[in-house]
C-alpha atoms as a PDB file:
ATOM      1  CA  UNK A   1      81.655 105.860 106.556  1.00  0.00           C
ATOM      2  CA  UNK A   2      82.188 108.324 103.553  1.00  0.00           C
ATOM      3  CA  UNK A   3      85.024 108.423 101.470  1.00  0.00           C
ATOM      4  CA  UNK A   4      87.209 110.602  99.459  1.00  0.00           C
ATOM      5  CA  UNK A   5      88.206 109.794  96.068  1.00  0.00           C
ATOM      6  CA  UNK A   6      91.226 112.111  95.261  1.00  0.00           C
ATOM      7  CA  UNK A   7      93.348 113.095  92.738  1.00  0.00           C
ATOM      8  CA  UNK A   8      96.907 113.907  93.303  1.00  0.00           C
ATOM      9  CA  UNK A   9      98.513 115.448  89.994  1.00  0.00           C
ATOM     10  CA  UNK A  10     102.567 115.962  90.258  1.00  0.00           C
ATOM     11  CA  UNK A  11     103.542 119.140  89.670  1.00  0.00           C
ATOM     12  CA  UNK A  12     107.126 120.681  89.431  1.00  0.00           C
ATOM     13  CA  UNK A  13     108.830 117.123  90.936  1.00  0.00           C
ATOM     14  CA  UNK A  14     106.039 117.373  93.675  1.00  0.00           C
ATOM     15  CA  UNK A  15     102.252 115.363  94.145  1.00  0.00           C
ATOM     16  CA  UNK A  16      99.645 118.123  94.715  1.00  0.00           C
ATOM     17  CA  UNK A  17      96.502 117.275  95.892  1.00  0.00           C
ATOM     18  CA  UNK A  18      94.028 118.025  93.617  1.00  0.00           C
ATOM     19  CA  UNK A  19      92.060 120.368  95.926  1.00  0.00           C
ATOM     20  CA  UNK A  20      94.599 122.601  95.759  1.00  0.00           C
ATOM     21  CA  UNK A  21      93.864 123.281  91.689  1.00  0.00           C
ATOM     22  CA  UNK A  22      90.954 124.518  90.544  1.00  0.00           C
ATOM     23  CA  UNK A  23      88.761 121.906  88.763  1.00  0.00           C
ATOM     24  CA  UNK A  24      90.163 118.782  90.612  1.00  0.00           C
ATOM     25  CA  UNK A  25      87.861 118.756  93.692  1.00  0.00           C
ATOM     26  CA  UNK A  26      87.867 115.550  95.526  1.00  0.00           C
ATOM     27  CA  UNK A  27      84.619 113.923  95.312  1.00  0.00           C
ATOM     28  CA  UNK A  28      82.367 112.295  97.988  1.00  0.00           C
ATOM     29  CA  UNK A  29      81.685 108.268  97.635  1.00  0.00           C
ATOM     30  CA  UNK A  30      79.204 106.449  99.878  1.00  0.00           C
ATOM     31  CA  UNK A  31      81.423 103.088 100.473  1.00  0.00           C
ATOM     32  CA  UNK A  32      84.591 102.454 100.162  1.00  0.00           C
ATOM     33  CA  UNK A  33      83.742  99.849  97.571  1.00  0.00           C
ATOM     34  CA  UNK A  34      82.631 102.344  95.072  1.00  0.00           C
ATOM     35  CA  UNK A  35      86.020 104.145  95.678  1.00  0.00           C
ATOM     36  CA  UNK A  36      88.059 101.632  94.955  1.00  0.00           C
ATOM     37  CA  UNK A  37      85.648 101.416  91.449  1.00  0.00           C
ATOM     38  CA  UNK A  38      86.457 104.629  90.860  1.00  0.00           C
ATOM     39  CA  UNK A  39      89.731 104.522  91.147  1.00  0.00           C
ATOM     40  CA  UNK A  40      90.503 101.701  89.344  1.00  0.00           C
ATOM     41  CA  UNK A  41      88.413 102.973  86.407  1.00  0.00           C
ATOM     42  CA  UNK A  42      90.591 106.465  86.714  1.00  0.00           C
ATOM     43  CA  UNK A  43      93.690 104.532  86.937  1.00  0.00           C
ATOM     44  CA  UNK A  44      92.560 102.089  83.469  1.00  0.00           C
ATOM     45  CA  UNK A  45      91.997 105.855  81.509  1.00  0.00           C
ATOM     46  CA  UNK A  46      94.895 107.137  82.949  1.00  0.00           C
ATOM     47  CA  UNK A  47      96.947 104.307  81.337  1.00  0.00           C
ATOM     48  CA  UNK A  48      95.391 105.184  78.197  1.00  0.00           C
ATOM     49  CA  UNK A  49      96.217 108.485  78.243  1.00  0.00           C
ATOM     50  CA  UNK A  50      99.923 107.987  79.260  1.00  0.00           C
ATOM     51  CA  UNK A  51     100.004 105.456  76.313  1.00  0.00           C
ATOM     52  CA  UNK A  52      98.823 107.473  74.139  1.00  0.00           C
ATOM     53  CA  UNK A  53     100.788 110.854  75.552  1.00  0.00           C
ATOM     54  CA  UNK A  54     103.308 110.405  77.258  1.00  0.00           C
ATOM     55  CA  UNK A  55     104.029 113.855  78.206  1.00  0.00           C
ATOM     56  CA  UNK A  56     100.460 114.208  79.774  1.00  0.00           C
ATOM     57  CA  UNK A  57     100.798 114.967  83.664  1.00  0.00           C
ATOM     58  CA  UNK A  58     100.702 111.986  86.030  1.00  0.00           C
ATOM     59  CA  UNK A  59      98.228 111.410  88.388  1.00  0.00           C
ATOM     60  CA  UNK A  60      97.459 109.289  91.069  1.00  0.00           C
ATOM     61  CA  UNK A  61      94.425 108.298  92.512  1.00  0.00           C
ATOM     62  CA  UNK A  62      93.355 107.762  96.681  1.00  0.00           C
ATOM     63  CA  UNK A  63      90.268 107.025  98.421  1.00  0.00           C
ATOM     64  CA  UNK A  64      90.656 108.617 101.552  1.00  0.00           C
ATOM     65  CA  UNK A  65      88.373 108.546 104.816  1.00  0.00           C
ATOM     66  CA  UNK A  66      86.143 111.510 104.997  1.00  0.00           C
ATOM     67  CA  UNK A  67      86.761 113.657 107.822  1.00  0.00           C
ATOM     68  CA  UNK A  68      84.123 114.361 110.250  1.00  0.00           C
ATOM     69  CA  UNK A  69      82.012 111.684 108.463  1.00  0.00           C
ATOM     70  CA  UNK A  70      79.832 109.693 110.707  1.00  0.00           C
ATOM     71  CA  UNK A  71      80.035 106.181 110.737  1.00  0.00           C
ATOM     72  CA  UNK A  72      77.014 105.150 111.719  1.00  0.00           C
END
């Protein structure tokens, strides 16, 4: 099955999905397993940037099943 891996920015009290903002596509992964890799590596360089602004906008990250992907 393919996954999602997406970004969810909050925005005005609210978490927006990053497809709704230009630039923040969500991206297709192969596995789930590379998902999760690539969201803990976004999550580890988020955490650097909040340390180092604090101010920066807040993101989360999701791998989400990709819809109408086949499973095999």
């Amino acid at each position: 099955m393919e996954y999602l891996f997406v970004v969810y920015l909050m925005i005005n009290g609210a978490w927006v999905r990053g497809d709704d903002i230009d630039g923040w596509a969500s991206l297709p992964v192969a596995t789930l397993e590379e998902c999760l890799k690539r969201k803990a590596r976004a999550e580890e360089i988020h955490a650097d940037l909040i340390r180092s602004d604090p101010r920066a906008i807040d993101k989360r990250f999701d791998c989400e099943p990709r819809e109408g992907a086949s499973d095999g």
